[in-house]
Protein backbone atom coordinates (compact mmCIF):
# COMPACT_ATOMS: atom_id res chain seq x y z
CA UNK A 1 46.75 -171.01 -7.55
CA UNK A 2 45.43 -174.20 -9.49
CA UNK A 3 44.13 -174.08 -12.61
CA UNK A 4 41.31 -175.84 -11.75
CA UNK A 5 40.02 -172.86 -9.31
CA UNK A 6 40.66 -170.68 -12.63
CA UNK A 7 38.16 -172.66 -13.94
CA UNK A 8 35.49 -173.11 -11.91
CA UNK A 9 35.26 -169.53 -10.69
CA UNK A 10 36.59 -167.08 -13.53
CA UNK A 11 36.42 -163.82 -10.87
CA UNK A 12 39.55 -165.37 -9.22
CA UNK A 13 42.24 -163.51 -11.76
CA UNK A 14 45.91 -165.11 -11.11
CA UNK A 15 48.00 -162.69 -10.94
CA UNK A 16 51.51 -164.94 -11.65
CA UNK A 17 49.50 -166.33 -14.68
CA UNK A 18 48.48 -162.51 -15.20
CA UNK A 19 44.98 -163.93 -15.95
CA UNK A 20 40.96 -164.23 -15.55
CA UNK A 21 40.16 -167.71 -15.95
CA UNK A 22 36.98 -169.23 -17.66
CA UNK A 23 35.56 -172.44 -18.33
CA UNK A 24 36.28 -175.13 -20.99
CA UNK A 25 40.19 -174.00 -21.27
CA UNK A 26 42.69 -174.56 -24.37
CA UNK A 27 43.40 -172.89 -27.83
CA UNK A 28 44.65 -174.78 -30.43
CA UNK A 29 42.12 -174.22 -33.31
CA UNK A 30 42.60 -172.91 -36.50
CA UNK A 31 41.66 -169.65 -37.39
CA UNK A 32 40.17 -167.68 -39.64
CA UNK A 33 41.45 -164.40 -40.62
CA UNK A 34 39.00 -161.84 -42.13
CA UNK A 35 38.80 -157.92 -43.05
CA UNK A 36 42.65 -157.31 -42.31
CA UNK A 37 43.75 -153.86 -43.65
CA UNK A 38 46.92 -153.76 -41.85
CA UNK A 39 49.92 -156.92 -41.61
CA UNK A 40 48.39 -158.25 -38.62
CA UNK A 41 45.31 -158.51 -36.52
CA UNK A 42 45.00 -158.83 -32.93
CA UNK A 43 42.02 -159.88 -31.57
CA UNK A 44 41.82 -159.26 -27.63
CA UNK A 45 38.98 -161.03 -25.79
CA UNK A 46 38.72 -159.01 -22.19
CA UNK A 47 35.80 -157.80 -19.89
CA UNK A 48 35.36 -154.39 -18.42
CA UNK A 49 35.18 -156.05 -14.99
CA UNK A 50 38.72 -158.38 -15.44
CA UNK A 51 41.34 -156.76 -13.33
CA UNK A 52 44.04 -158.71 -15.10
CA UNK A 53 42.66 -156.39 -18.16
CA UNK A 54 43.12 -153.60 -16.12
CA UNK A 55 46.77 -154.75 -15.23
CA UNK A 56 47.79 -154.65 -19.37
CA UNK A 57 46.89 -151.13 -19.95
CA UNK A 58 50.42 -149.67 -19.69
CA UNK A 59 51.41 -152.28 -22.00
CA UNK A 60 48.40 -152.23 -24.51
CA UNK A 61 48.84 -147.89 -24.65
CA UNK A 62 52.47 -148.83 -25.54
CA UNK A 63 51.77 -151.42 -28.16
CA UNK A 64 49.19 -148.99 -30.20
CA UNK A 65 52.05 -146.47 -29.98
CA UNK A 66 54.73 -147.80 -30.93
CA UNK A 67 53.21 -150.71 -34.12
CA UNK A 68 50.04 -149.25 -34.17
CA UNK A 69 50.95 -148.81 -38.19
CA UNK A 70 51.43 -152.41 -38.30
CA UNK A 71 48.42 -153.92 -36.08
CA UNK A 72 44.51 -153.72 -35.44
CA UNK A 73 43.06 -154.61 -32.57
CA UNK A 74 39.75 -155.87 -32.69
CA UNK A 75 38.46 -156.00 -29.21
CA UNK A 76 35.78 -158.97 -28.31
CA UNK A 77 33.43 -159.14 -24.72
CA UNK A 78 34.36 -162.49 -23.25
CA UNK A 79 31.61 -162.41 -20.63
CA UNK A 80 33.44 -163.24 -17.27
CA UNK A 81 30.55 -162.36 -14.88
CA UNK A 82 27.62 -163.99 -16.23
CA UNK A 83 25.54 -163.92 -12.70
CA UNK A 84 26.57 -164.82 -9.00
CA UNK A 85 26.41 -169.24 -9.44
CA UNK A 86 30.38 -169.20 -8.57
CA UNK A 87 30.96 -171.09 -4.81
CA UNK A 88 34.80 -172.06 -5.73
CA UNK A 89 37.99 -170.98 -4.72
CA UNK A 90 36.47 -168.93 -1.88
CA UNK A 91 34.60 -166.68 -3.68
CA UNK A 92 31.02 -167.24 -4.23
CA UNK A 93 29.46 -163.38 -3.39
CA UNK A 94 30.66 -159.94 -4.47
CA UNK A 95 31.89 -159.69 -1.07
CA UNK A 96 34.35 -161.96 -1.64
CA UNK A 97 35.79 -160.33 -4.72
CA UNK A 98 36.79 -157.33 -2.56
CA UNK A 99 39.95 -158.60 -0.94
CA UNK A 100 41.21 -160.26 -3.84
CA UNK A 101 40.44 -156.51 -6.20
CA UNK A 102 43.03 -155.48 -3.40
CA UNK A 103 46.03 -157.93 -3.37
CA UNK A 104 45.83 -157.86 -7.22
CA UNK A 105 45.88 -153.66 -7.61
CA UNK A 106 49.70 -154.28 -5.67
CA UNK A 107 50.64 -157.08 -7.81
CA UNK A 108 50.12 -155.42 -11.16
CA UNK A 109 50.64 -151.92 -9.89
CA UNK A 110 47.46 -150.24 -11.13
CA UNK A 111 45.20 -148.79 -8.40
CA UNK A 112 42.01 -150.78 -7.96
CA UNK A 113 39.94 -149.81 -4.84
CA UNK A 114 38.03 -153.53 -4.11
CA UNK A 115 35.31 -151.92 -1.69
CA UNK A 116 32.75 -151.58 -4.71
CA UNK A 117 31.85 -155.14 -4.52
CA UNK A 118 31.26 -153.84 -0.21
CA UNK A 119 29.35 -150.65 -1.30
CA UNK A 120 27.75 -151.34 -4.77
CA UNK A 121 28.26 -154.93 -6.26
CA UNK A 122 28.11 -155.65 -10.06
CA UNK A 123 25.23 -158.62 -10.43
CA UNK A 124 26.89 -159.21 -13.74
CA UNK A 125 29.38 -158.05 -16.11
CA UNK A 126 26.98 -158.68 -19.10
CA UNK A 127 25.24 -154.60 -19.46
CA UNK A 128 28.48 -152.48 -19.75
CA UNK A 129 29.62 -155.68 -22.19
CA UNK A 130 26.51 -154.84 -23.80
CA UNK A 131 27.10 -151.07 -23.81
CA UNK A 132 30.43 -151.78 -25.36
CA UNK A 133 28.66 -153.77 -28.04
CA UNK A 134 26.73 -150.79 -28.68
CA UNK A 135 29.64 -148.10 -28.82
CA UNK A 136 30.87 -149.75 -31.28
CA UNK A 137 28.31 -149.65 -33.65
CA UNK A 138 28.86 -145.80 -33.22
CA UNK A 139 32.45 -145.39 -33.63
CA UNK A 140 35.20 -147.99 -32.71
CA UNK A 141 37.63 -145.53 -31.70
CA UNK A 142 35.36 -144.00 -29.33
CA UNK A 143 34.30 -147.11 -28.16
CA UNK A 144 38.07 -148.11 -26.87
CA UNK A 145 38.02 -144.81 -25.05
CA UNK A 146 34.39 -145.66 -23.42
CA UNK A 147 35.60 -149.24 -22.05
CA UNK A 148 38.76 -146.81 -20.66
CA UNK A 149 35.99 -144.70 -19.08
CA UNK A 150 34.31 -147.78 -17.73
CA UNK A 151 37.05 -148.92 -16.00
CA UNK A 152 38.20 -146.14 -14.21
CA UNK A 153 34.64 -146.14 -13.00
CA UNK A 154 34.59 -149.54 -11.42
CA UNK A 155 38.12 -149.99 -10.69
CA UNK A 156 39.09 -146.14 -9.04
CA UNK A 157 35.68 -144.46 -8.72
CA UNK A 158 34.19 -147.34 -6.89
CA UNK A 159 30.48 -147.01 -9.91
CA UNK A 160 28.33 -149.92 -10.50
CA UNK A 161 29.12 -150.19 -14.35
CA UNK A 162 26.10 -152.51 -14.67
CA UNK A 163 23.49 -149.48 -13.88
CA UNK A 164 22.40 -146.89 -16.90
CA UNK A 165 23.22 -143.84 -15.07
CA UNK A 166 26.94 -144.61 -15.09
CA UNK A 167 27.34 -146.37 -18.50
CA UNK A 168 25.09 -143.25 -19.93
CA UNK A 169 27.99 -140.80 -18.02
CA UNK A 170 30.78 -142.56 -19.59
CA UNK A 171 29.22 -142.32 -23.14
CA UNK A 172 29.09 -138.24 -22.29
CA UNK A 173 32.00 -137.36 -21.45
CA UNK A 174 33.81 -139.56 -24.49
CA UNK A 175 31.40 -137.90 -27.23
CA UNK A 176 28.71 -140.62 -27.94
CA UNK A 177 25.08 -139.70 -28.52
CA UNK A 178 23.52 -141.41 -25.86
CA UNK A 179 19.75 -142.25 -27.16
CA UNK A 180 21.32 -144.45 -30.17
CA UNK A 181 23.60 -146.20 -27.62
CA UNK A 182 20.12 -147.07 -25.21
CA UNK A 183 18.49 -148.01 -28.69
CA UNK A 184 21.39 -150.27 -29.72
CA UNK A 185 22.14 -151.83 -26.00
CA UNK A 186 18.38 -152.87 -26.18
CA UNK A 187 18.15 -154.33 -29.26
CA UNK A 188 21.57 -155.23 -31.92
CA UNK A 189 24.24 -154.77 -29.37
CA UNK A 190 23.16 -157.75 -27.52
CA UNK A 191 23.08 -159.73 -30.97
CA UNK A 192 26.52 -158.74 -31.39
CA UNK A 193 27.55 -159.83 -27.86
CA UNK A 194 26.26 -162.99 -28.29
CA UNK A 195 28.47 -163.15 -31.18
CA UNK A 196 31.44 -162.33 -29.11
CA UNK A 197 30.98 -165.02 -26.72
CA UNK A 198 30.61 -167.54 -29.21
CA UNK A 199 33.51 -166.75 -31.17
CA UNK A 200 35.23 -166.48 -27.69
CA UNK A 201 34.14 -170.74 -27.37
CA UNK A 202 35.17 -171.00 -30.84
CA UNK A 203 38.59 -169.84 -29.99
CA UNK A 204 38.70 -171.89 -27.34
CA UNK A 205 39.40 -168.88 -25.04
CA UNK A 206 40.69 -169.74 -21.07
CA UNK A 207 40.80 -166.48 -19.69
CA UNK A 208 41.13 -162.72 -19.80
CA UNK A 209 43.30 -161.38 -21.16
CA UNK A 210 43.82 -163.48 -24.80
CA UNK A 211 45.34 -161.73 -27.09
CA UNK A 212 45.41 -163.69 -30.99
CA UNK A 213 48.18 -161.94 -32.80
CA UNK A 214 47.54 -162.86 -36.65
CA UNK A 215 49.11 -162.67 -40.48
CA UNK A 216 46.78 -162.57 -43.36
CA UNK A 217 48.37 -166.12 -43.83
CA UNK A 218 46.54 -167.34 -40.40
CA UNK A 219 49.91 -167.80 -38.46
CA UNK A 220 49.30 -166.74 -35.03
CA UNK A 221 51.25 -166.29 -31.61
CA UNK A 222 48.99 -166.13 -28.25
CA UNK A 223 49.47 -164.37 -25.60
CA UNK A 224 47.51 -165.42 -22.14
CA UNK A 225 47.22 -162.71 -19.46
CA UNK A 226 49.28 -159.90 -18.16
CA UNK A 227 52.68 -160.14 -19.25
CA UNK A 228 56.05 -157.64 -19.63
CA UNK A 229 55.65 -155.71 -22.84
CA UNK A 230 58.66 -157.42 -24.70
CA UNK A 231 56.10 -160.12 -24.71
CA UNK A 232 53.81 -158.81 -27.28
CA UNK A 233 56.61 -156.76 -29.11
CA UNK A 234 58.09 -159.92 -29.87
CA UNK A 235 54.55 -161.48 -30.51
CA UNK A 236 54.65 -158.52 -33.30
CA UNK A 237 58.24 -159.07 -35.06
CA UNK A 238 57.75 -163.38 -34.95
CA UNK A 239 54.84 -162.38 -37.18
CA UNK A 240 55.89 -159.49 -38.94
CA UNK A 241 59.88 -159.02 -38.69
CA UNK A 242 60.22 -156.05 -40.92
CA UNK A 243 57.82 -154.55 -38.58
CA UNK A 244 59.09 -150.59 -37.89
CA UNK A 245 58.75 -149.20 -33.98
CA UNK A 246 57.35 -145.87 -34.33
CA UNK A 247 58.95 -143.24 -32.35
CA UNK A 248 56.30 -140.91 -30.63
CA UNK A 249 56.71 -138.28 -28.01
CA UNK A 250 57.70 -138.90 -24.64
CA UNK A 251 57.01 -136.17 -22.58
CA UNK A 252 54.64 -135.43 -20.32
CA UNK A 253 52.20 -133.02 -22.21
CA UNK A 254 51.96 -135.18 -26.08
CA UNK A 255 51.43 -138.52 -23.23
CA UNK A 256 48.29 -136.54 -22.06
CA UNK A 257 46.83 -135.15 -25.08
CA UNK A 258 46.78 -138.87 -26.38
CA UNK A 259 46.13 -140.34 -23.46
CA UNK A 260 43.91 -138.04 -21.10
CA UNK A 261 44.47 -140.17 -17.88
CA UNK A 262 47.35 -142.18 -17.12
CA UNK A 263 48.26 -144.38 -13.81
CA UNK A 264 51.87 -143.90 -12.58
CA UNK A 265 53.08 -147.35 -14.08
CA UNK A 266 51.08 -146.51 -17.41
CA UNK A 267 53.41 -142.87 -17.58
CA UNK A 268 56.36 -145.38 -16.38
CA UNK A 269 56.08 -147.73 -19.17
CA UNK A 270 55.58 -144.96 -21.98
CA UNK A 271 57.73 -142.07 -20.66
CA UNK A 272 60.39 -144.44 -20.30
CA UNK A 273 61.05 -142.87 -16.41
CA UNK A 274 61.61 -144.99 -13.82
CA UNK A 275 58.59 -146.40 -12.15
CA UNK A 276 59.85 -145.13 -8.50
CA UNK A 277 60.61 -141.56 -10.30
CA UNK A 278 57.28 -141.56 -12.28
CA UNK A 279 54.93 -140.25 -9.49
CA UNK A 280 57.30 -137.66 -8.47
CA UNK A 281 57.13 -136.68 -11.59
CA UNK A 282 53.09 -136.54 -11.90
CA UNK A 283 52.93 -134.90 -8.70
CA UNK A 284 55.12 -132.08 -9.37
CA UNK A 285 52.77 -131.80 -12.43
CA UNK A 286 49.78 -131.59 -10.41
CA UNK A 287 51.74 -128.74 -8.01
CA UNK A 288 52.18 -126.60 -11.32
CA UNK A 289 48.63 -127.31 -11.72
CA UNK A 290 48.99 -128.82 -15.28
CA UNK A 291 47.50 -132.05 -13.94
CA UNK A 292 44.93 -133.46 -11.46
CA UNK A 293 44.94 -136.26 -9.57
CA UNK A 294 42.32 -139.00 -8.31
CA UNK A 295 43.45 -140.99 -5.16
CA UNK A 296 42.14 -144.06 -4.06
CA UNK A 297 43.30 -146.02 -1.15
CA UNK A 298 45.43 -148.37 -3.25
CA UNK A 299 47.25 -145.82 -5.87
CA UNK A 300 46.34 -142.78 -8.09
CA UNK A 301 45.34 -141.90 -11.71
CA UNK A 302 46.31 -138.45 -13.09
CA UNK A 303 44.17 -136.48 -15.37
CA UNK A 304 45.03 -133.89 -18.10
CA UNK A 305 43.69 -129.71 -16.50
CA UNK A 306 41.21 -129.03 -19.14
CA UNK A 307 41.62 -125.36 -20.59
């Protein structure tokens, strides 16, 4: 796929590049580093809508495990789907996006069901950006697990993210109160968006996922799009050799009671079973009746039994 497709329509995600692609392309500024309580920041610009987002999840879960004493992430709303002006690249209606959702779910091997953009298209990415915005102003940590919620919505349940009554049921069920995230999403949150899509031009940002892996002395290493995790491990120890890997729990119950959904490549990559064991595995689980499963016609997410 040419780059120059990337740019002119930023729903067509690459999947060999592992990325979303946006205008006005290329990162070589300098940085500023600021509020850094831990040896390095990274700063990941995404999009609850980018599928190549979707596709780092097993990798990202991994990362905050295993140097999440060493890193912050600060996450930052790039804005992919502004409105519906895209005619590039074959894709210039939601329609269009369908297909594509589907060859990308195989390639990164994360279950993405494209018919939402045949049954209930997204006009724009923009509100649940918004809504992350807001979230954040409640509680950060909460906020990470509300853009989780967001996505299973859109890419397995097949929700319109962009519509209240689903970005008000993923605030719900992750704990936040729901009248100061409307009052927020109307009012600062879209302040602070703005600010995330300007600092996302002033990084010079081509596509989702960028990931800006910083030292308080501004050195930096970035990483564009979906890679293998040894990528951003090694982003980690370039910046930060003495670095320590924490070792956390691998099995199946302390996975799920930090991490209260997981896709069979996300229990793969931090289980360290082999992907073409992993969904035996999950399976059995769900026999036992310790876990539940969601299907979708292109792969499954399993789900912790609540007591």
């Amino acid at each position: 796929m040419k780059n120059e497709t990337l740019q002119n329509n930023p729903l067509i995600c690459d999947p060999v590049e592992g990325i979303c692609g946006v205008p006005e392309n290329s990162a070589n500024k300098e940085i500023e580093v600021e509020k850094m309580e831990k040896p390095l920041k990274v700063v990941y610009f995404t999009d609850p809508i980018c599928s190549s987002c979707w596709g780092i999840e097993p990798q990202l879960r991994k990362l905050k495990l295993e140097y999440g004493n060493s890193i912050d992430i600060e996450y930052r709303m790039g804005g992919l789907l502004p409105d519906w002006k895209y005619n590039s690249g074959g894709i210039s209606k939601p329609s269009d996006v369908a297909h594509h959702w589907d060859e990308v779910s195989i390639y990164y091997d994360m279950p993405i069901d494209g018919d939402i953009w045949l049954e209930d298209p997204l006009e724009s990415s923009y509100p649940p950006s918004i809504a992350f915005k807001a979230a954040q102003l409640q509680d950060p940590e909460k906020a990470v697990l509300f853009l989780r919620e967001l996505r299973e919505m859109v890419f397995l349940q097949k929700k319109n993210i962009a519509k209240w009554e689903h970005i008000e049921a993923a605030a719900i069920k992750v704990g936040l109160d729901t009248r100061q995230l409307k009052t927020d999403f109307d009012g600062k949150a879209k302040v602070l968006f703005q600010e995330d899509l300007k600092l996302a031009k002033d990084f010079e940002v081509r596509g989702f996922p960028t990931l800006y892996f910083m030292d308080h002395s501004g050195n930096k290493e970035i990483i564009y799009g979906t890679k293998p995790y040894a990528f951003y491990e090694t982003a980690v120890l370039k910046l930060y050799p003495t670095a320590v890997k924490k070792e956390y729990k691998k099995d199946w119950l302390s996975l799920f009671t930090k991490y209260h959904s997981l896709t069979a490549k996300e229990f793969s990559e931090l289980s360290g079973i082999y992907r073409n064991e992993s969904e035996h595995v999950l399976d059995e689980l769900v026999t036992q009746e310790k876990l539940s499963k969601l299907t979708t016609k292109n792969g499954a997410i399993w789900m912790i039994k609540e007591n």
